[in-house]
N, C-alpha and C. Protein backbone atom coordinates (compact mmCIF):
# COMPACT_ATOMS: atom_id res chain seq x y z
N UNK A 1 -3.84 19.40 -62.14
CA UNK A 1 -3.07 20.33 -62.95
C UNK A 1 -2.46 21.40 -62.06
N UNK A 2 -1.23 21.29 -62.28
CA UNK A 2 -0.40 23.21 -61.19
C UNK A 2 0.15 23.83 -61.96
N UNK A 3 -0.45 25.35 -61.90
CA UNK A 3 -0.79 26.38 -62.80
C UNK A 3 -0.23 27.60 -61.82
N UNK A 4 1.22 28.20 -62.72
CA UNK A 4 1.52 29.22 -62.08
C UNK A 4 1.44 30.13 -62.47
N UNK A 5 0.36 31.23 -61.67
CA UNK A 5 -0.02 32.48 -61.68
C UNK A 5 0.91 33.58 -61.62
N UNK A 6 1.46 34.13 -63.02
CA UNK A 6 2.47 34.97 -62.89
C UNK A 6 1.73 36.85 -64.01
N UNK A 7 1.29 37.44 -62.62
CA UNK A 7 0.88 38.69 -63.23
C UNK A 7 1.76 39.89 -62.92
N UNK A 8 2.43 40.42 -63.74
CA UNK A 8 3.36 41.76 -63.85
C UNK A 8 3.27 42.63 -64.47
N UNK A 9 3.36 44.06 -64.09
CA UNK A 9 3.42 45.44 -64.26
C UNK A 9 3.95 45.33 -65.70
N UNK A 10 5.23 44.24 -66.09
CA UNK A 10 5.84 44.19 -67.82
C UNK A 10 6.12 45.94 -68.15
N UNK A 11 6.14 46.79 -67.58
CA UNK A 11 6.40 47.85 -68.11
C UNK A 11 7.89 48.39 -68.44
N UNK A 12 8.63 48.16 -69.23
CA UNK A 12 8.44 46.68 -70.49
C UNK A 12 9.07 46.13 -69.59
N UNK A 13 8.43 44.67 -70.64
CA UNK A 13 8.69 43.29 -69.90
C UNK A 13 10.29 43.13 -70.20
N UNK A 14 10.99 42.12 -69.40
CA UNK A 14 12.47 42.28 -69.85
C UNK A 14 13.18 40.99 -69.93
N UNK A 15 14.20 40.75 -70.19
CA UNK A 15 14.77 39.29 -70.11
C UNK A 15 14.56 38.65 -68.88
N UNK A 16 14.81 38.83 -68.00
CA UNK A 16 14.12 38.42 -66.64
C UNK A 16 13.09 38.18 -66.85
N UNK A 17 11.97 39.04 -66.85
CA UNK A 17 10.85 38.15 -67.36
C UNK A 17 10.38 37.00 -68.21
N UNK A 18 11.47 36.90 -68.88
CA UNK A 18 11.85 36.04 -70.35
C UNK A 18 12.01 34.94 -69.44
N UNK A 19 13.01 35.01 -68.59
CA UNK A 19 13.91 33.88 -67.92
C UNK A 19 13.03 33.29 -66.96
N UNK A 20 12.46 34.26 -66.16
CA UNK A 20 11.00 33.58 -65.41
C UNK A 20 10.38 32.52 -65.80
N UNK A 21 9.93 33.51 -67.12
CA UNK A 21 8.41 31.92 -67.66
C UNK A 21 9.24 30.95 -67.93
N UNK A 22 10.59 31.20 -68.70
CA UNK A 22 11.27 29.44 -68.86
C UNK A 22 11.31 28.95 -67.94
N UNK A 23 12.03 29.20 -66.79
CA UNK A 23 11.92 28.32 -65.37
C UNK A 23 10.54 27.75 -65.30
N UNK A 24 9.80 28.66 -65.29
CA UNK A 24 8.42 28.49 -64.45
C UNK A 24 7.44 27.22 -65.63
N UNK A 25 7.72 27.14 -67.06
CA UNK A 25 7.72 26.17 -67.94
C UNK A 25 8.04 24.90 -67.37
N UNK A 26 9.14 25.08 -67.39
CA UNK A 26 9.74 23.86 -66.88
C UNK A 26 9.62 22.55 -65.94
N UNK A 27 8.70 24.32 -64.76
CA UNK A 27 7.85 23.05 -63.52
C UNK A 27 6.64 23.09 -63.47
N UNK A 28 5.79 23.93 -64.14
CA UNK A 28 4.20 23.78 -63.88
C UNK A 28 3.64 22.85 -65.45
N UNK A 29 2.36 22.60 -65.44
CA UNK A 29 1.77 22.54 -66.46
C UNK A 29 1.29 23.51 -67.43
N UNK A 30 1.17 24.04 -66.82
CA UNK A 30 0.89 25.82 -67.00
C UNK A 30 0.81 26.81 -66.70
N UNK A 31 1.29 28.20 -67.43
CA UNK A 31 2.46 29.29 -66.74
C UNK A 31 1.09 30.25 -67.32
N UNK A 32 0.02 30.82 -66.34
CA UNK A 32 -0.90 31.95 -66.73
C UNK A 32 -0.17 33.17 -66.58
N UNK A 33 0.22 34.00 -67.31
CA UNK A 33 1.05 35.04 -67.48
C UNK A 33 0.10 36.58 -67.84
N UNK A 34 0.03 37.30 -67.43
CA UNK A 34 -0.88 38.70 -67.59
C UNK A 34 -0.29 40.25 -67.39
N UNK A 35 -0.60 41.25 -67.66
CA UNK A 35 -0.38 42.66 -67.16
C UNK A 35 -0.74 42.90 -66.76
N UNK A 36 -0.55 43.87 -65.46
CA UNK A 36 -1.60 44.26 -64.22
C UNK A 36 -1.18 45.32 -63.76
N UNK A 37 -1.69 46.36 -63.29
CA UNK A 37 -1.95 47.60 -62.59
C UNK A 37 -1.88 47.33 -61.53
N UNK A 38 -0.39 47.57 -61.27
CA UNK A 38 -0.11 47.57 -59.71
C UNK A 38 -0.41 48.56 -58.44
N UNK A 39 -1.22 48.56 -57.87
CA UNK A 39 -1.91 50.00 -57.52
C UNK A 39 -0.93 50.87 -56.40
N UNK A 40 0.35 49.69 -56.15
CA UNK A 40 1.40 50.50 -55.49
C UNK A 40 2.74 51.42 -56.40
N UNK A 41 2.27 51.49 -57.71
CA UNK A 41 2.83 51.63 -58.71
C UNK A 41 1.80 53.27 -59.38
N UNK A 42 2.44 54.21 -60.10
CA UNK A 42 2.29 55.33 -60.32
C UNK A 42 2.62 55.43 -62.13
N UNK A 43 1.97 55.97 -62.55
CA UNK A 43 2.46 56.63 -63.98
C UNK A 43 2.87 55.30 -64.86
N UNK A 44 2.18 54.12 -64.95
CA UNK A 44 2.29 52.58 -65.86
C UNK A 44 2.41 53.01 -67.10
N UNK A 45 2.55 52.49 -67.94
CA UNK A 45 2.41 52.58 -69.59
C UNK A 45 0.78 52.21 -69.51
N UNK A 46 -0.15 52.38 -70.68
CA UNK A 46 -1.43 51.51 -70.73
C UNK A 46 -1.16 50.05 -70.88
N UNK A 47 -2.20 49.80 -70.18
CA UNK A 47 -2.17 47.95 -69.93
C UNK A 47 -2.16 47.39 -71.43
N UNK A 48 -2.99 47.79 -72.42
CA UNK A 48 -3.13 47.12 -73.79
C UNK A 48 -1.35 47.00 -74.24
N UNK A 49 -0.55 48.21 -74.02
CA UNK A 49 0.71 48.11 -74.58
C UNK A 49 1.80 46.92 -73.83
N UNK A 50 0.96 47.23 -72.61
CA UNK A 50 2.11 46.22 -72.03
C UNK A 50 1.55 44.29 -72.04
N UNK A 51 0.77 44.61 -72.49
CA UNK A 51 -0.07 43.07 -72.81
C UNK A 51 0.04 42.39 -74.02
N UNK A 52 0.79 43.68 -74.86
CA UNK A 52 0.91 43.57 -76.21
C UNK A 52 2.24 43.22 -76.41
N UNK A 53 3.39 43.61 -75.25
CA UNK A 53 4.52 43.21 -75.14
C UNK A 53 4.60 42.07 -74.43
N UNK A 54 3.85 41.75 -73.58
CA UNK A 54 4.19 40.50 -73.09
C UNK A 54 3.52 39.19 -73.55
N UNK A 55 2.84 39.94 -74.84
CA UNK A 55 2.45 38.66 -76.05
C UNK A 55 3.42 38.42 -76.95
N UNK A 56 4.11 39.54 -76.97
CA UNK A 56 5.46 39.45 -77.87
C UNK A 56 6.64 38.08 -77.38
N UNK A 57 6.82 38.96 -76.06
CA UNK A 57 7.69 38.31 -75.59
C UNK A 57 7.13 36.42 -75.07
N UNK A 58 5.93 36.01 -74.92
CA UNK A 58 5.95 34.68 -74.91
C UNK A 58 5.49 34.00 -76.07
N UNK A 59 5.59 34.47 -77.68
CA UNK A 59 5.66 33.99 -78.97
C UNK A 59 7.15 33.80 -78.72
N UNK A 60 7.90 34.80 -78.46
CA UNK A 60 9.41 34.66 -78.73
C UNK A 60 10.37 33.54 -77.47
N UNK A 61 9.31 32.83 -76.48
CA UNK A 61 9.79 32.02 -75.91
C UNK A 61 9.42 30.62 -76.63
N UNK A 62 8.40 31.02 -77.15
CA UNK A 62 7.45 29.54 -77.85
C UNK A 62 7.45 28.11 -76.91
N UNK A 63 7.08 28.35 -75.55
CA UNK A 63 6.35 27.43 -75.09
C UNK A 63 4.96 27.02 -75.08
N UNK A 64 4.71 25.90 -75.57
CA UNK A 64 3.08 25.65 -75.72
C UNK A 64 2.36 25.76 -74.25
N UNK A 65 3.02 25.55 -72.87
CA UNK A 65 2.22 25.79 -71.47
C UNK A 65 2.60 26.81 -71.07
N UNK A 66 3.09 28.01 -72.00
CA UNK A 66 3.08 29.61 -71.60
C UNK A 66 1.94 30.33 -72.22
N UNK A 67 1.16 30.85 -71.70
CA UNK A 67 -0.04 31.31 -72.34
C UNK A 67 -0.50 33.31 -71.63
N UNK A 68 -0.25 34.38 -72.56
CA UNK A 68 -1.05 35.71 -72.15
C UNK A 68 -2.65 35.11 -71.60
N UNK A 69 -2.99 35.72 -70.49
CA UNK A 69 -4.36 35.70 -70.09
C UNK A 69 -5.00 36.86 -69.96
N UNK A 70 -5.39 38.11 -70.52
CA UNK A 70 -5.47 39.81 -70.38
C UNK A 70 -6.41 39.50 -69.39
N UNK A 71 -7.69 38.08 -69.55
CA UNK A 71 -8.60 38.61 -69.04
C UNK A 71 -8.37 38.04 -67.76
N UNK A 72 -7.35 37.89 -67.27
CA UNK A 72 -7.15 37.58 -65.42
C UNK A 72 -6.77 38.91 -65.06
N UNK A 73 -6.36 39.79 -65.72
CA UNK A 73 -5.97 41.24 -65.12
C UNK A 73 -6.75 41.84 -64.17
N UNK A 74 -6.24 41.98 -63.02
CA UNK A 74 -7.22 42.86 -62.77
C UNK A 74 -6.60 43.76 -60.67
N UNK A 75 -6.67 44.62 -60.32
CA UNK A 75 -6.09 45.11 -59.32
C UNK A 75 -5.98 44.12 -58.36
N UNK A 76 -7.07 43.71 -58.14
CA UNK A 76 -7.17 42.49 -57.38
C UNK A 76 -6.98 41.01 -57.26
N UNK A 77 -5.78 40.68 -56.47
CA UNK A 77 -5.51 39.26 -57.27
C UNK A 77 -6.71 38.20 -56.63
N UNK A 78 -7.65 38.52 -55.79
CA UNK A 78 -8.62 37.42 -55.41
C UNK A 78 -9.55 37.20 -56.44
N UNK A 79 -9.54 38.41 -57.23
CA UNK A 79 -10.91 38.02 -58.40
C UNK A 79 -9.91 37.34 -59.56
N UNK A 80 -8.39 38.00 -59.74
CA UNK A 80 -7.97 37.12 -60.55
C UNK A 80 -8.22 35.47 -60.24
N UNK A 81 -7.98 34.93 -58.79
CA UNK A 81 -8.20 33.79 -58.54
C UNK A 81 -9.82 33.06 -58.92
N UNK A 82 -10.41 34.08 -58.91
CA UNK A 82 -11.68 33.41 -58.52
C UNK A 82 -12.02 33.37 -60.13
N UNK A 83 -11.50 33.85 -61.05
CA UNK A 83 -11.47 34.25 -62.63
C UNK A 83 -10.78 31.93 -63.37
N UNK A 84 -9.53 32.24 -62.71
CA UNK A 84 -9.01 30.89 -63.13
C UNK A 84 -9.51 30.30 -62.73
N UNK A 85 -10.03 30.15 -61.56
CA UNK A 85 -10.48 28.89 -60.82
C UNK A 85 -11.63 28.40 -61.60
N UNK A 86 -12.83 29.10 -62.07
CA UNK A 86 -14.15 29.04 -63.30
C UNK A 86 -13.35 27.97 -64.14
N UNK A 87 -11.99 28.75 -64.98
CA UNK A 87 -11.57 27.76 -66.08
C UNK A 87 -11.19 26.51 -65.72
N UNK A 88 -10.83 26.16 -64.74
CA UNK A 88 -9.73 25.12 -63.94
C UNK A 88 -10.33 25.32 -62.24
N UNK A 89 -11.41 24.28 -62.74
CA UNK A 89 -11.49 24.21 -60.77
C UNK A 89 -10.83 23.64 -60.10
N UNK A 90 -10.26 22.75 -60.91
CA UNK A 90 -9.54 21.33 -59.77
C UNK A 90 -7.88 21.69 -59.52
N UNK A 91 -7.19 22.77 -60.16
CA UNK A 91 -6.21 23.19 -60.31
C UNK A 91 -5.27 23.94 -59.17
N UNK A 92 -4.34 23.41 -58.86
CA UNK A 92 -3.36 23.45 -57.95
C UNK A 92 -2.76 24.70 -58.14
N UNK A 93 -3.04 25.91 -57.26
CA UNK A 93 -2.70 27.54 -58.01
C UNK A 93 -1.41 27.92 -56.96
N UNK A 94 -0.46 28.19 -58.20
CA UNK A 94 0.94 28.71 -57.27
C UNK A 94 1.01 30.08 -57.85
N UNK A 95 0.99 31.35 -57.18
CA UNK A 95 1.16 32.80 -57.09
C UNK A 95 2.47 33.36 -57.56
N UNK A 96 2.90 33.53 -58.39
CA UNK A 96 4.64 33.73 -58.53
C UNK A 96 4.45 35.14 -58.46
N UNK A 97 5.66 35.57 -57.84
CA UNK A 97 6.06 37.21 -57.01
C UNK A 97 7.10 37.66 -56.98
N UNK A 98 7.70 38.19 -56.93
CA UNK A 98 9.38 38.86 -56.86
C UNK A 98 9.40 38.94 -55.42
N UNK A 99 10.57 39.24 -54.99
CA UNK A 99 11.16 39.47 -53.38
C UNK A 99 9.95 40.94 -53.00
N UNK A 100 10.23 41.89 -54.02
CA UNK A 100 10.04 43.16 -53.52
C UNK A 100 8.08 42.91 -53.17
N UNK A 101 7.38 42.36 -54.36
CA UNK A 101 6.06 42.39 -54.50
C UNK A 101 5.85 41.55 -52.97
N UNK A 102 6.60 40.50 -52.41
CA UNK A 102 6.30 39.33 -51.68
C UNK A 102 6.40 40.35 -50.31
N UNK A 103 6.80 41.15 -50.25
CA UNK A 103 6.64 41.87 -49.17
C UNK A 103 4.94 42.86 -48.47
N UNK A 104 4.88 42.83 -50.05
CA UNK A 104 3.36 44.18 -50.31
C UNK A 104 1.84 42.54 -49.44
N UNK A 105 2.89 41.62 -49.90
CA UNK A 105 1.24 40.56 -49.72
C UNK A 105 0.57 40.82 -48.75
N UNK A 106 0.89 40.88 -47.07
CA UNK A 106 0.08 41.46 -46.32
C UNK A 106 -1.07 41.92 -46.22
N UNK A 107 -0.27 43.11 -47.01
CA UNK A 107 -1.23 44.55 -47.47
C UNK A 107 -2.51 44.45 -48.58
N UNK A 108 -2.41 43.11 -49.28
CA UNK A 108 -3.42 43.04 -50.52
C UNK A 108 -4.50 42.92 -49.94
N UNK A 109 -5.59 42.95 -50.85
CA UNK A 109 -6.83 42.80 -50.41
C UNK A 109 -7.18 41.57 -50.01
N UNK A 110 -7.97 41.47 -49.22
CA UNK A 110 -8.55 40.16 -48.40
C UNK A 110 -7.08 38.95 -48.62
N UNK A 111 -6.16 39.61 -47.88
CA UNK A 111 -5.22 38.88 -48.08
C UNK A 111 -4.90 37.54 -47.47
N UNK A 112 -5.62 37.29 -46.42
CA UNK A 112 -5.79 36.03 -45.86
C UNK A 112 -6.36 35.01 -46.61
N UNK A 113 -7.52 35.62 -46.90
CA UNK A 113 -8.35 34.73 -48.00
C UNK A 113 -7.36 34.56 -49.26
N UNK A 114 -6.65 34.97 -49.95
CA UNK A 114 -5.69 35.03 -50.85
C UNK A 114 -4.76 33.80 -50.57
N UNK A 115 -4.12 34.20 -49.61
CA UNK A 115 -3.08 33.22 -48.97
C UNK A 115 -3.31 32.00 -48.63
N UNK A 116 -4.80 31.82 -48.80
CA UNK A 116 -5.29 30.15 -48.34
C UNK A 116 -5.52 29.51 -49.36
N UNK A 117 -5.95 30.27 -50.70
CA UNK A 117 -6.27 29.76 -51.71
C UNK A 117 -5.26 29.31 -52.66
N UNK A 118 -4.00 30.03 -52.38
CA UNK A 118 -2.79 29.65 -53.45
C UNK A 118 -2.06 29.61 -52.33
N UNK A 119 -0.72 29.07 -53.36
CA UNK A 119 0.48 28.57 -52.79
C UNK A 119 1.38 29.86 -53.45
N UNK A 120 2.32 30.60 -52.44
CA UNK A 120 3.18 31.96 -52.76
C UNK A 120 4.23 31.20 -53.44
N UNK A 121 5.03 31.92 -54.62
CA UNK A 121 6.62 31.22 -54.91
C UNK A 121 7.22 32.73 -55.40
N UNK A 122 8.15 32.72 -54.72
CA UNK A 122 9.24 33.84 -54.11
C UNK A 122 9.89 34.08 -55.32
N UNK A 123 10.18 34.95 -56.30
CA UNK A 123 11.52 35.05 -57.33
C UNK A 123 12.42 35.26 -56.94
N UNK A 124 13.50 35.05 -56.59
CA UNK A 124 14.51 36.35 -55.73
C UNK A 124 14.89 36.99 -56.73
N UNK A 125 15.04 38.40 -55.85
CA UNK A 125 15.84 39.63 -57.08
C UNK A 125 16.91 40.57 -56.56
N UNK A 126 18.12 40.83 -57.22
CA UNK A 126 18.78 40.87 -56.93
C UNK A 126 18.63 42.35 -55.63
N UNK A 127 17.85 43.28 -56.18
CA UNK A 127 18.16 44.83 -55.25
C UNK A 127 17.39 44.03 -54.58
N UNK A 128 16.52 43.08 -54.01
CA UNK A 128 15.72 43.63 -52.90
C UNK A 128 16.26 41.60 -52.05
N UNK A 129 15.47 42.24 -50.87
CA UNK A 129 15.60 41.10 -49.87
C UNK A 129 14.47 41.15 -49.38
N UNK A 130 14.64 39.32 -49.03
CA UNK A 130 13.14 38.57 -48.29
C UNK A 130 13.89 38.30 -46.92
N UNK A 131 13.11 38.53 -45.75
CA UNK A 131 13.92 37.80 -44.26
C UNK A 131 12.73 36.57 -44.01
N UNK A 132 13.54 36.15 -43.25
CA UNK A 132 13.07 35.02 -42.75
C UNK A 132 11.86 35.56 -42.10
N UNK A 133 11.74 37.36 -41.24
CA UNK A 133 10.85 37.93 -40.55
C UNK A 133 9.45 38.13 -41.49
N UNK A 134 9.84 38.62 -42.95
CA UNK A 134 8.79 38.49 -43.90
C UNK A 134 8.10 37.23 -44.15
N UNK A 135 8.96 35.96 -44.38
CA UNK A 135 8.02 34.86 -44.65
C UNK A 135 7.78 34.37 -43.61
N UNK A 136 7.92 34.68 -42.54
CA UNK A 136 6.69 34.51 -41.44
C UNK A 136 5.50 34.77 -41.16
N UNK A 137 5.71 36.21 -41.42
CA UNK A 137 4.28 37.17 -41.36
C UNK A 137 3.32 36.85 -42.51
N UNK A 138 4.19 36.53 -43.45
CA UNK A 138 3.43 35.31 -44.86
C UNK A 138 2.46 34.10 -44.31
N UNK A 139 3.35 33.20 -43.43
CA UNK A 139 2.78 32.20 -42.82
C UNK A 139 1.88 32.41 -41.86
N UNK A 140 1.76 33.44 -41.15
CA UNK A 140 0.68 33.69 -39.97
C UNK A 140 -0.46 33.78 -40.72
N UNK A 141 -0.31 34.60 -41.85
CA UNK A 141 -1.80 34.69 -42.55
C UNK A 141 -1.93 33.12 -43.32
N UNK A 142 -1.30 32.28 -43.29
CA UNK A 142 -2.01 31.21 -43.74
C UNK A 142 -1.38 30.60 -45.09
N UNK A 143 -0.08 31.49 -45.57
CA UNK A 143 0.58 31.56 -46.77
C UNK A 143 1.31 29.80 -46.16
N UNK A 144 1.30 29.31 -47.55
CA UNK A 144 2.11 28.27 -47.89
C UNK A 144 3.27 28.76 -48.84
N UNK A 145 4.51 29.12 -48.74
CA UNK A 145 5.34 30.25 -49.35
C UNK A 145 6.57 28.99 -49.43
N UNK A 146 7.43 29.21 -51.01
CA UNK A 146 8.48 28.85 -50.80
C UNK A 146 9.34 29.85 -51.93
N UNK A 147 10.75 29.94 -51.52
CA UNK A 147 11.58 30.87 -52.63
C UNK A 147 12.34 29.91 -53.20
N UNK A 148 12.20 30.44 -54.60
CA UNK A 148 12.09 29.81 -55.54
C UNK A 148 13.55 29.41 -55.91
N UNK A 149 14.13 28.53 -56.33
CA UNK A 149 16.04 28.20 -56.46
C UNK A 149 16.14 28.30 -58.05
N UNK A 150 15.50 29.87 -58.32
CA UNK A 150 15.85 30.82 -59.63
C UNK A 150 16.76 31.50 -59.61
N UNK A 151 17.41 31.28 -61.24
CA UNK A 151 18.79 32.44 -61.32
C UNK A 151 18.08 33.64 -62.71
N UNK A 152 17.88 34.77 -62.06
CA UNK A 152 17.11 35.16 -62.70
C UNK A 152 18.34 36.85 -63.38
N UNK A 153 18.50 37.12 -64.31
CA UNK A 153 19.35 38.28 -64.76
C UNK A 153 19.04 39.81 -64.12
N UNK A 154 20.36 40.18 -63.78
CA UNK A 154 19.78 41.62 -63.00
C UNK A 154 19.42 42.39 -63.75
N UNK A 155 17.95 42.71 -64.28
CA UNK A 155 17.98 43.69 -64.48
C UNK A 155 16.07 43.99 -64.62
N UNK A 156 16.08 45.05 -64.84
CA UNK A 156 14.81 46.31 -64.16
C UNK A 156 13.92 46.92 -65.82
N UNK A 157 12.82 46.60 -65.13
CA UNK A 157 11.97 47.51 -65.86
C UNK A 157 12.60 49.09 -65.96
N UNK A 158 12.49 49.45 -64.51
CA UNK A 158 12.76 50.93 -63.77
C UNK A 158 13.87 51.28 -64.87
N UNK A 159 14.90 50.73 -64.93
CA UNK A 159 15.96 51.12 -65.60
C UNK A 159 15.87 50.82 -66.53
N UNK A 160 15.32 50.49 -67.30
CA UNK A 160 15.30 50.74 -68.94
C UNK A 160 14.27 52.10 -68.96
N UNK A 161 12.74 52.62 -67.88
CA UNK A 161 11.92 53.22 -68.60
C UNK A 161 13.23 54.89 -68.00
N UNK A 162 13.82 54.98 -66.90
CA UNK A 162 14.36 56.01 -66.25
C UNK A 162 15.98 56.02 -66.76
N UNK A 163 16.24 55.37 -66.87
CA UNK A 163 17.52 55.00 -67.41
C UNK A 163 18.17 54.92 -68.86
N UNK A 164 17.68 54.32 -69.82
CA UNK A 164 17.35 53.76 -71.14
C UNK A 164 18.34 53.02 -71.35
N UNK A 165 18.54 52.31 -70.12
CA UNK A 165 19.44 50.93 -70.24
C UNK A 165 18.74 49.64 -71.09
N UNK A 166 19.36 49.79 -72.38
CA UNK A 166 18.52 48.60 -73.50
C UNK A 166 18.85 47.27 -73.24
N UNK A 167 19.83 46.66 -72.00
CA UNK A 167 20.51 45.34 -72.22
C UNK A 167 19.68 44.22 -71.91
N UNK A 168 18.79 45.26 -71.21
CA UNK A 168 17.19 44.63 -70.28
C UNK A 168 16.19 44.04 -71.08
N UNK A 169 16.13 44.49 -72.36
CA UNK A 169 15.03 44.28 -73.45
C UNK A 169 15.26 42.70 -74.45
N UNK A 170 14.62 42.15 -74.85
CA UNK A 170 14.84 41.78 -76.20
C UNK A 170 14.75 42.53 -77.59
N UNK A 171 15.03 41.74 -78.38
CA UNK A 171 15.26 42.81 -79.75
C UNK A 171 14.33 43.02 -80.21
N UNK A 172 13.13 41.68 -80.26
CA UNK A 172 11.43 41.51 -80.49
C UNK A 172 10.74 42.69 -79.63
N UNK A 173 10.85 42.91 -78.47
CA UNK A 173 10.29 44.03 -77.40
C UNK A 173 11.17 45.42 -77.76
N UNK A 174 12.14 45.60 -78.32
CA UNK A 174 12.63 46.80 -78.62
C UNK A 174 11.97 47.15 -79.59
N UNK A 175 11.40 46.41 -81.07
CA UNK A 175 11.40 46.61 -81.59
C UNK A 175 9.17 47.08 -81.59
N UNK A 176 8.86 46.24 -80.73
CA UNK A 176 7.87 46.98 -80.39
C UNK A 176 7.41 48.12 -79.79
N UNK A 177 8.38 48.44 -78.94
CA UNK A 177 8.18 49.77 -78.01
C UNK A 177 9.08 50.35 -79.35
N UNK A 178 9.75 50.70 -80.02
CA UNK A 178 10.26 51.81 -81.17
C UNK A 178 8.99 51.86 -82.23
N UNK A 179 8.38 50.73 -82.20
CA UNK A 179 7.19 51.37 -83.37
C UNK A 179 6.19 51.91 -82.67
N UNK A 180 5.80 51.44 -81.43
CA UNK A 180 4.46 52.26 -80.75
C UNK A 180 5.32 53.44 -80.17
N UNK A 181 6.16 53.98 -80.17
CA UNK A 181 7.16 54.85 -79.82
C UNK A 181 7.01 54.99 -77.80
N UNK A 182 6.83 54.04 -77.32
CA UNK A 182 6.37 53.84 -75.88
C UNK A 182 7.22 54.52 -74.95
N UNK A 183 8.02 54.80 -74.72
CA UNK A 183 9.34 55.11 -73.57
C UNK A 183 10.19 56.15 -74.74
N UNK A 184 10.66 57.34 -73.83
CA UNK A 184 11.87 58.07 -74.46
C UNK A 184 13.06 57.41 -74.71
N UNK A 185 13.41 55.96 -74.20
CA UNK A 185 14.36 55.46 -75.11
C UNK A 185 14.28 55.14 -76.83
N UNK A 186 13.17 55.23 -77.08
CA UNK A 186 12.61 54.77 -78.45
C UNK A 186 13.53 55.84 -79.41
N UNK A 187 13.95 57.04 -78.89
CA UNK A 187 14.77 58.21 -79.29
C UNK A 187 16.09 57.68 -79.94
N UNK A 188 16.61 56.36 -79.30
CA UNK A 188 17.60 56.14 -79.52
C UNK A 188 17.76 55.54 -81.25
N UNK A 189 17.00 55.17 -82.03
CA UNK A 189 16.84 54.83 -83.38
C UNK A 189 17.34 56.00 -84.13
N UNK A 190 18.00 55.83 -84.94
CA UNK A 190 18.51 56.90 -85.85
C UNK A 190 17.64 56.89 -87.61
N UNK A 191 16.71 58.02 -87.49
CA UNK A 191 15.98 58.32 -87.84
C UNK A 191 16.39 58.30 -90.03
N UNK A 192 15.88 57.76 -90.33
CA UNK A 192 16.62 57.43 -92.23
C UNK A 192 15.92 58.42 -92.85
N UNK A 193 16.29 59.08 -93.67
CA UNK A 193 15.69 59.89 -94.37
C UNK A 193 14.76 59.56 -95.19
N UNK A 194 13.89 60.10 -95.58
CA UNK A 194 12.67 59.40 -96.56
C UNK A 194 13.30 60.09 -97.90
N UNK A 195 13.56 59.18 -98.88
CA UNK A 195 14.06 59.43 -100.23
C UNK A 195 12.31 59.63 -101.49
């Protein structure tokens, strides 16, 4: 079975993310999908909200091998590994990452050990760049890395929570972050009078 490990910040999750798991549908058997506390990351929404959106958002893809996993969350992606592997020992584990995250790998914890156990797959995105100098330093530690031949939509968490650029959202995820009132874009609803 090959099972791609795709854990993200989702703060909110966005069409890109949408567009991800379809690709990533398409070629695994199964797409483990989660929210996670990125510890290079500052001021998150709470994890329950963003777990709650990115349950939203893979009902509204309705693939049966897209599945929320809350309980792989966790800072550390080696215990996430060592978490799936219990469910699925025999399982072929591919790491899915964005350009920008694929840079931080190095730096993760026991990252060697990480890099031996899964196979890296690259998202590309549009602001950021991978060099050939990065997926090297991937490979010295032991990474089996390939980038991925995804067309993925430009656009940003960052800029919808700093921005309140809505083009980023679905209407299902808008309509969740306006009832938990999550982000100061939620402002943008025009408020009905109670009769």
């Amino acid at each position: 079975m090959r099972i791609a490990l795709f854990g993200t910040s989702a703060d909110p999750p966005t069409t890109g993310h949408l567009e991800i798991l379809r690709w990533l549908s398409q070629r695994f058997d199964h797409v483990a999908v989660w929210a996670a506390d990125n510890p290079f990351k500052s001021q998150q929404t709470e994890l329950r909200y963003r777990t709650e959106m990115l349950k939203v958002l893979v009902d509204e893809l309705a693939c049966a091998n897209v599945e929320v996993h809350p309980e792989l969350s966790h800072p550390r992606t080696l215990i996430t590994v060592d978490r799936i592997q219990q469910r699925y020992p025999n399982a072929e584990l591919t790491l899915v990452v964005g350009f920008d995250v694929a840079r931080q790998l190095s730096k993760w914890y026991r990252a060697q050990e990480l890099l031996q156990r899964v196979q890296v797959l690259v998202i590309p995105r549009s602001r950021y760049s991978f060099t050939q100098e990065d997926l090297e330093q991937l490979k010295t530690l032991g990474a089996k890395t390939e980038i991925a031949p995804a067309s993925v939509p430009d656009v940003s968490s960052t800029a919808y929570r700093e921005g309140c650029d809505l083009s980023g959202v679905t209407a299902s995820i808008q309509a969740y972050i306006d009832r938990e009132q999550l982000y100061p874009c939620h402002a943008h609803i025009e408020k009905q009078p109670v009769h």
